[in-house]
C-alpha atoms as a PDB file:
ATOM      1  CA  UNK A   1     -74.799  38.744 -32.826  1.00  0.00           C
ATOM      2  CA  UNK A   2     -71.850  40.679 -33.076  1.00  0.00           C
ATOM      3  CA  UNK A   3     -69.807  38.055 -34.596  1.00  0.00           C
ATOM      4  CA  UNK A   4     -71.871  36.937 -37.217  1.00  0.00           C
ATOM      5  CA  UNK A   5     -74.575  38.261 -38.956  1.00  0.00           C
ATOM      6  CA  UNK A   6     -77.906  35.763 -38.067  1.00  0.00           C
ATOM      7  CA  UNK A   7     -78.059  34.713 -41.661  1.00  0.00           C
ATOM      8  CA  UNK A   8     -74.377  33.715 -41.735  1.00  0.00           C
ATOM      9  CA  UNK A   9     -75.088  31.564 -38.712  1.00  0.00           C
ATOM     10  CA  UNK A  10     -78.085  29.755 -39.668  1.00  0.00           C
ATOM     11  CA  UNK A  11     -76.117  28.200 -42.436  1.00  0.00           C
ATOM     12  CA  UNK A  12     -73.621  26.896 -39.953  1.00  0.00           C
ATOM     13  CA  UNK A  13     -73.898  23.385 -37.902  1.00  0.00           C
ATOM     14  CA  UNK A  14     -76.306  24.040 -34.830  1.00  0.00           C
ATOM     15  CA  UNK A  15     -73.173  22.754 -32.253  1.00  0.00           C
ATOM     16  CA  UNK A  16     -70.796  25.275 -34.335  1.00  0.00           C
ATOM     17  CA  UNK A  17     -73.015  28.555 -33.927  1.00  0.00           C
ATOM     18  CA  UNK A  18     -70.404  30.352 -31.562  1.00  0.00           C
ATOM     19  CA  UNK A  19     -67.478  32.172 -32.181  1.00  0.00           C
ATOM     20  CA  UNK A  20     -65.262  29.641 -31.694  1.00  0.00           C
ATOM     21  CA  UNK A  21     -67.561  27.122 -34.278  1.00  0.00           C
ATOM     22  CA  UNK A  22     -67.202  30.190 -36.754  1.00  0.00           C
ATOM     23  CA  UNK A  23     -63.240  30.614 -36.697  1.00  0.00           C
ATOM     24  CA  UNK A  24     -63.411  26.604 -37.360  1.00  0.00           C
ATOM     25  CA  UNK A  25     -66.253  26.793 -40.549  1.00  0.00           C
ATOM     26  CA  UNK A  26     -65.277  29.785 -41.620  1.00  0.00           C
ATOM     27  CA  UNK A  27     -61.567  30.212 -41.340  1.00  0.00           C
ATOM     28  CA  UNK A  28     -61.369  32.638 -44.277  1.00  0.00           C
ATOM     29  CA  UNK A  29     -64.037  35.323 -42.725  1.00  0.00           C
ATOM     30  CA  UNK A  30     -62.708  38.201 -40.578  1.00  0.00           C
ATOM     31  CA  UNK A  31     -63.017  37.484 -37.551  1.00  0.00           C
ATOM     32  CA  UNK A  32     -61.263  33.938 -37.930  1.00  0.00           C
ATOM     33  CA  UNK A  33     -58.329  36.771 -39.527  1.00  0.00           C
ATOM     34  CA  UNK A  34     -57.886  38.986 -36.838  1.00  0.00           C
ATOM     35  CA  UNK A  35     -57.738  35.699 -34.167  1.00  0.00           C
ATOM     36  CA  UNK A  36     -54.681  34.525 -36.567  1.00  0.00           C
ATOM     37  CA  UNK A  37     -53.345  37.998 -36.867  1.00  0.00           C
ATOM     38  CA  UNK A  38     -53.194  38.785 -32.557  1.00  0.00           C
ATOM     39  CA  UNK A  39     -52.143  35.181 -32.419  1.00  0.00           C
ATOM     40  CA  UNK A  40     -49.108  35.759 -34.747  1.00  0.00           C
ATOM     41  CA  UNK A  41     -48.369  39.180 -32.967  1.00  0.00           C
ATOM     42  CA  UNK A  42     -48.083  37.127 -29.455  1.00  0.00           C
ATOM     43  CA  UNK A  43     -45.897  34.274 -30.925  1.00  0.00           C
ATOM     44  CA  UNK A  44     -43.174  36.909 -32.078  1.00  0.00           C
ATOM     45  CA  UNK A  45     -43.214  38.083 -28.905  1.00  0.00           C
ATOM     46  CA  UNK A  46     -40.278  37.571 -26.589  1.00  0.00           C
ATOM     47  CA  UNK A  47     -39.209  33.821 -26.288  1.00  0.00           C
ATOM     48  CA  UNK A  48     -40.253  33.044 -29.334  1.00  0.00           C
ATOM     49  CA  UNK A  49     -39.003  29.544 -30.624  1.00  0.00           C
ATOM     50  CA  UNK A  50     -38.551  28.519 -27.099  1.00  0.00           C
ATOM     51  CA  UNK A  51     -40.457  25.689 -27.085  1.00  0.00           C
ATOM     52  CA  UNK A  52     -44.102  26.024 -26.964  1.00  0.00           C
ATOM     53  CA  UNK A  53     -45.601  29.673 -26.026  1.00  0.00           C
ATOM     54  CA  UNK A  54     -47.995  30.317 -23.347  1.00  0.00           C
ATOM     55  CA  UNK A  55     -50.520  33.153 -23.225  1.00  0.00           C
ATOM     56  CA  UNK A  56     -52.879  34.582 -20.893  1.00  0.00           C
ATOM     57  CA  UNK A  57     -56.385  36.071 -21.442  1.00  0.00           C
ATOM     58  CA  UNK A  58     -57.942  38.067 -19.204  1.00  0.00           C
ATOM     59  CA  UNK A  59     -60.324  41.211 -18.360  1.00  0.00           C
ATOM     60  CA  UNK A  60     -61.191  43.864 -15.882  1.00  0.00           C
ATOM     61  CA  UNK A  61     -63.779  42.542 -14.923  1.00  0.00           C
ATOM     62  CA  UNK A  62     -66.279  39.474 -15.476  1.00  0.00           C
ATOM     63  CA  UNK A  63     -68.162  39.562 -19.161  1.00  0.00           C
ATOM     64  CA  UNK A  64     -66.236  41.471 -21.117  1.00  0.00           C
ATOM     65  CA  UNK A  65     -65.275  38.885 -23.630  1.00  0.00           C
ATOM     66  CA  UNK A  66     -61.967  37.247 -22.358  1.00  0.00           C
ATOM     67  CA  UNK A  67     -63.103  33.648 -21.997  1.00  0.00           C
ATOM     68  CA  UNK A  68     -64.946  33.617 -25.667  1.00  0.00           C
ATOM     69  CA  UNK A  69     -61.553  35.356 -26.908  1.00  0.00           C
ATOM     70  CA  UNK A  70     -59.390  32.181 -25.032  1.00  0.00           C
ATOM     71  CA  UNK A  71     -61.285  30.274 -26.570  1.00  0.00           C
ATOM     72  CA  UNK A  72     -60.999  31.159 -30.397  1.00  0.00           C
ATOM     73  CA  UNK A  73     -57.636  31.567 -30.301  1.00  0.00           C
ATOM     74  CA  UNK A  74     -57.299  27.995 -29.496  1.00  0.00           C
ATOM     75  CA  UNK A  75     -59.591  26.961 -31.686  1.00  0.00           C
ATOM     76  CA  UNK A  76     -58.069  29.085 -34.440  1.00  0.00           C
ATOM     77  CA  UNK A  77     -54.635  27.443 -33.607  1.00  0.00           C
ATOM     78  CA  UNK A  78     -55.556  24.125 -33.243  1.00  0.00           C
ATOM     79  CA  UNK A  79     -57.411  24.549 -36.730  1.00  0.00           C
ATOM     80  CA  UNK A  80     -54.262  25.375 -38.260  1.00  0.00           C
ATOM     81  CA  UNK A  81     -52.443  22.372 -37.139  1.00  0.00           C
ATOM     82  CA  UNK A  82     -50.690  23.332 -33.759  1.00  0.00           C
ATOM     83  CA  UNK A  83     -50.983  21.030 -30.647  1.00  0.00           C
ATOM     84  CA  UNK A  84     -53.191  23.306 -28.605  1.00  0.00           C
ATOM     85  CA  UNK A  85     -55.066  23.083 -25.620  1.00  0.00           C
ATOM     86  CA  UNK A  86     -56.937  25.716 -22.936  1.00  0.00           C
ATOM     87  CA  UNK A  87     -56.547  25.717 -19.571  1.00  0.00           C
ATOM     88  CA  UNK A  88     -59.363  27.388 -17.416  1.00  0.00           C
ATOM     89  CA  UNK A  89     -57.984  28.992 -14.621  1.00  0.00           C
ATOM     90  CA  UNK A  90     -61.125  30.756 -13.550  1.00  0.00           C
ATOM     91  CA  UNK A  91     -62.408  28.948 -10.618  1.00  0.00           C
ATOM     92  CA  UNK A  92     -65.029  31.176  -9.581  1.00  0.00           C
ATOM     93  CA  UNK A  93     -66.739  31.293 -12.788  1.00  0.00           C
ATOM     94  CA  UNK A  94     -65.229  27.830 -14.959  1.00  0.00           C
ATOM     95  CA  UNK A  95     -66.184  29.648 -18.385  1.00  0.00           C
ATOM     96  CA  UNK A  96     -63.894  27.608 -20.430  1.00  0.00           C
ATOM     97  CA  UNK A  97     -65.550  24.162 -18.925  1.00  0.00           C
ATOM     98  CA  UNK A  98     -68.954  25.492 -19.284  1.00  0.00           C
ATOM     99  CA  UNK A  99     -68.118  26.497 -22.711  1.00  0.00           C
ATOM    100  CA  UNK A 100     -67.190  23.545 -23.839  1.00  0.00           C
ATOM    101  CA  UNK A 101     -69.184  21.537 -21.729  1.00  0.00           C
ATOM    102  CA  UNK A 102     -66.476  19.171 -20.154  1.00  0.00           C
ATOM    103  CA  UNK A 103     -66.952  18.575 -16.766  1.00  0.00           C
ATOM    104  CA  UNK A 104     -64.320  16.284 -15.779  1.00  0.00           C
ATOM    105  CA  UNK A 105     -62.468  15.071 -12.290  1.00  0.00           C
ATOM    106  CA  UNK A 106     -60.130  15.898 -11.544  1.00  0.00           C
ATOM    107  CA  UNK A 107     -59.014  19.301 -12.924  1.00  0.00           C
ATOM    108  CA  UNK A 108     -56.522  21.801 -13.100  1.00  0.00           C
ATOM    109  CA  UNK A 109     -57.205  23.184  -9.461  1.00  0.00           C
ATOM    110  CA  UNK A 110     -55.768  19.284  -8.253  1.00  0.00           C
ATOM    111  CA  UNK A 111     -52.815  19.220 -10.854  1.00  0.00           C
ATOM    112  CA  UNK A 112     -51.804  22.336  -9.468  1.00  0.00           C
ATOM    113  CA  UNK A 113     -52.038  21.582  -5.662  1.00  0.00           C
ATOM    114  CA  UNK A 114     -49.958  18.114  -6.697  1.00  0.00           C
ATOM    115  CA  UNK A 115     -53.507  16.358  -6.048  1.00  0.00           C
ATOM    116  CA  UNK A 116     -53.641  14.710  -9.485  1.00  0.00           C
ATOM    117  CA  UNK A 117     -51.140  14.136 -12.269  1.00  0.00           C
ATOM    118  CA  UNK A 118     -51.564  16.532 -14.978  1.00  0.00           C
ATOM    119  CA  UNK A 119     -52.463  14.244 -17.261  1.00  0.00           C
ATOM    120  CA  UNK A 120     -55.414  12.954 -15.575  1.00  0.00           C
ATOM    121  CA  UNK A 121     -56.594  16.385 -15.661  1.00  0.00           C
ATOM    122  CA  UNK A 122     -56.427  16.872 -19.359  1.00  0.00           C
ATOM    123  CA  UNK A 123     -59.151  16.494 -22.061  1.00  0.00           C
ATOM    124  CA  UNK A 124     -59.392  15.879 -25.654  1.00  0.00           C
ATOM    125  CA  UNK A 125     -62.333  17.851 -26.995  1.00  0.00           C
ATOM    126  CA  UNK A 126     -64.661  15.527 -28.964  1.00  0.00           C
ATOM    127  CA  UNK A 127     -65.377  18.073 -31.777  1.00  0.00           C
ATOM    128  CA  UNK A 128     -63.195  21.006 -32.268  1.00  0.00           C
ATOM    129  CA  UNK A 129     -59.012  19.557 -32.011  1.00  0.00           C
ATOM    130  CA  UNK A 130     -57.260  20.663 -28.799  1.00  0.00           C
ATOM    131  CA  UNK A 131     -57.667  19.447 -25.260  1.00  0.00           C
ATOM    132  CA  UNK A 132     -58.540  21.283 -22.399  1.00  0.00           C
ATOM    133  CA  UNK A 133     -57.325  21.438 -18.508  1.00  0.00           C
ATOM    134  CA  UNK A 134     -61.157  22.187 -17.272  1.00  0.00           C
ATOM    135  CA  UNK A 135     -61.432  23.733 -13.805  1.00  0.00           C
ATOM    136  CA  UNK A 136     -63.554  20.733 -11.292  1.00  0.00           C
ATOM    137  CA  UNK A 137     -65.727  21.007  -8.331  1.00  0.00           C
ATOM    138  CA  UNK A 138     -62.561  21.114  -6.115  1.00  0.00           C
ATOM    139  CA  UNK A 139     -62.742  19.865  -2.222  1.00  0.00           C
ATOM    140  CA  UNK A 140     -59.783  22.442  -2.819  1.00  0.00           C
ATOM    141  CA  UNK A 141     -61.904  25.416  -3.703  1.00  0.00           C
ATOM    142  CA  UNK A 142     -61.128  28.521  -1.576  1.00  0.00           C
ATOM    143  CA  UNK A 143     -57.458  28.061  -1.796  1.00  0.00           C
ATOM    144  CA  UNK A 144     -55.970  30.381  -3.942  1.00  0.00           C
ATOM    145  CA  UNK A 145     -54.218  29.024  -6.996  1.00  0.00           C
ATOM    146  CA  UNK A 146     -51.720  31.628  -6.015  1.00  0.00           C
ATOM    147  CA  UNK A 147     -50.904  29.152  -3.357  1.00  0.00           C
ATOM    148  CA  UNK A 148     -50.133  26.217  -5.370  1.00  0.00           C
ATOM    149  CA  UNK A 149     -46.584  25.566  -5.889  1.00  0.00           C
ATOM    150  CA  UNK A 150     -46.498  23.372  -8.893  1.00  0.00           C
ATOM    151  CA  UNK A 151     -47.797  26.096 -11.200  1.00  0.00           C
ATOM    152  CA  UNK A 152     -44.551  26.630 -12.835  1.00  0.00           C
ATOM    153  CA  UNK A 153     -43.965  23.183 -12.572  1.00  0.00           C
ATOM    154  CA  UNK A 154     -47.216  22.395 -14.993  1.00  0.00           C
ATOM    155  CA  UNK A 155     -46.365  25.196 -17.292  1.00  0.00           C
ATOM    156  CA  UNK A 156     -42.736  23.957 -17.768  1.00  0.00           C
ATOM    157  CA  UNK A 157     -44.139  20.589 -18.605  1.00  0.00           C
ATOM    158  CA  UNK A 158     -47.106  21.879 -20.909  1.00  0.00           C
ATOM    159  CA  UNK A 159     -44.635  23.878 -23.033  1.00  0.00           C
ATOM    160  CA  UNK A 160     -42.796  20.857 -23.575  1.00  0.00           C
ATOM    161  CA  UNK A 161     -45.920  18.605 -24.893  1.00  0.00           C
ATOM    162  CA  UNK A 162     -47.769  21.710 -26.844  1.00  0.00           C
ATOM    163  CA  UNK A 163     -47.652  24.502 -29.402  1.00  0.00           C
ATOM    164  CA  UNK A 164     -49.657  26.888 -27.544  1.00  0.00           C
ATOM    165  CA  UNK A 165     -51.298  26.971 -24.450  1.00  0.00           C
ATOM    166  CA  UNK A 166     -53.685  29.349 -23.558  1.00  0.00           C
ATOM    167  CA  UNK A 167     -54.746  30.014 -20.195  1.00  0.00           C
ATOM    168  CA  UNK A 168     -58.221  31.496 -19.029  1.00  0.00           C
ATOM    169  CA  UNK A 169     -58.202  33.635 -16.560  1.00  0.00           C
ATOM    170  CA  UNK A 170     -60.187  35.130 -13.782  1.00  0.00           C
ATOM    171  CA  UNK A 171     -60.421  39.129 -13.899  1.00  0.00           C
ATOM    172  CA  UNK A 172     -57.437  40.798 -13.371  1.00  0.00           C
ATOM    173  CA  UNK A 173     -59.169  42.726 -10.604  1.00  0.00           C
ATOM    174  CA  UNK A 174     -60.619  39.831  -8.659  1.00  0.00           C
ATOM    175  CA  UNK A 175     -58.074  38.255  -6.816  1.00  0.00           C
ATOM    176  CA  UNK A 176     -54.299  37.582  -6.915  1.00  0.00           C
ATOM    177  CA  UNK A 177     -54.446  34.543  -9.378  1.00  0.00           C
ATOM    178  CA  UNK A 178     -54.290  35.743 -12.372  1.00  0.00           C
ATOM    179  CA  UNK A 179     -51.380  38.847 -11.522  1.00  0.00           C
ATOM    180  CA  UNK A 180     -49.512  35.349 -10.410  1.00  0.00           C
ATOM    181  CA  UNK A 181     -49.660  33.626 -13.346  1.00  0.00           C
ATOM    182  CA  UNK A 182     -48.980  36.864 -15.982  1.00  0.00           C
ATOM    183  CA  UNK A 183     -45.303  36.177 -14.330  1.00  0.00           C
ATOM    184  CA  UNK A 184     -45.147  32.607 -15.782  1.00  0.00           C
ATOM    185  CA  UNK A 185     -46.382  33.076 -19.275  1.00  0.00           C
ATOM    186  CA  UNK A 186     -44.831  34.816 -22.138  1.00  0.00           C
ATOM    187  CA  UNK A 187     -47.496  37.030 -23.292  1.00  0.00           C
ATOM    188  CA  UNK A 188     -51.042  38.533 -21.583  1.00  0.00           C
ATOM    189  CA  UNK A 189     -53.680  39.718 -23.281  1.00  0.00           C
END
């Protein structure tokens, strides 16, 4: 694995052999250090100390790593103490919700169309600590997220409750969706 070497990982819990289970057992070992270290970078940023920060992760294209990268950071964050939570913005592909194995209605597809309240749509993750906004089996699927008003709406209100919010995205090259959303947030990666 080319996060851990195999011996490293056999010495971890069986439900924390990811990446995301190392950066919370190990939070001393490098790559648990270079999380912190891009995480720190994007909460300088611009708008800093402006309430909680929002950041986008995304890729070209599918598989190259953004969801499992989403997904550490929170983890890493939330480790350290900060109200945290993921939102998985990839309809298509729900990586976050399959990650994490929370399949819950209704999701963030409804909270964004003004379907469901947000907080019906948010999660607390029963083993690592931050919640998650899971993408659902939408009777809305097919409309573009682009299309839902409230976006801005939901961010406005998530940087109010949280520390960071991280948002997984589809590729940048898929559709409009994620191009949409860069405008919102404070920092992509």
């Amino acid at each position: 694995s080319p996060f851990a070497p195999p011996a490293e990982l056999r010495q971890l819990p069986p439900d924390r052999r990811t990446p995301v289970g190392r950066v919370i057992e190990r939070p001393e070992s490098a790559l648990a250090a270079a999380y912190r270290d891009v995480l720190d970078l994007v909460e300088r940023g611009p708008g800093a100390g402006q309430g909680g920060r929002i950041i986008l992760v995304t890729g070209a294209y599918p598989g190259v790593g953004a969801t499992t990268l989403a997904a550490s950071r929170t983890a890493s964050a939330a480790a350290s103490g900060r109200r945290t939570m993921i939102i998985d913005a990839d309809l298509r592909r729900r990586g976050a919700t399959r990650l994490f194995d929370i399949y819950h209605e209704p999701g963030i597809h409804e909270a964004a169309f003004g379907v469901a309240p947000l907080e019906r749509t948010i999660v607390q993750h029963d083993v690592y600590p931050f919640e998650i906004a899971p993408a659902s089996e939408s009777r809305l699927y097919g409309r573009e997220l682009s299309a839902a008003a409230l976006w801005p709406n939901l961010l406005r209100e998530m940087r109010a409750k949280f520390d960071l919010v991280v948002i997984d995205a589809p590729p940048v090259f898929e559709g409009v969706e994620t191009r949409m959303l860069t405008r919102m947030v404070d920092a992509t990666l």
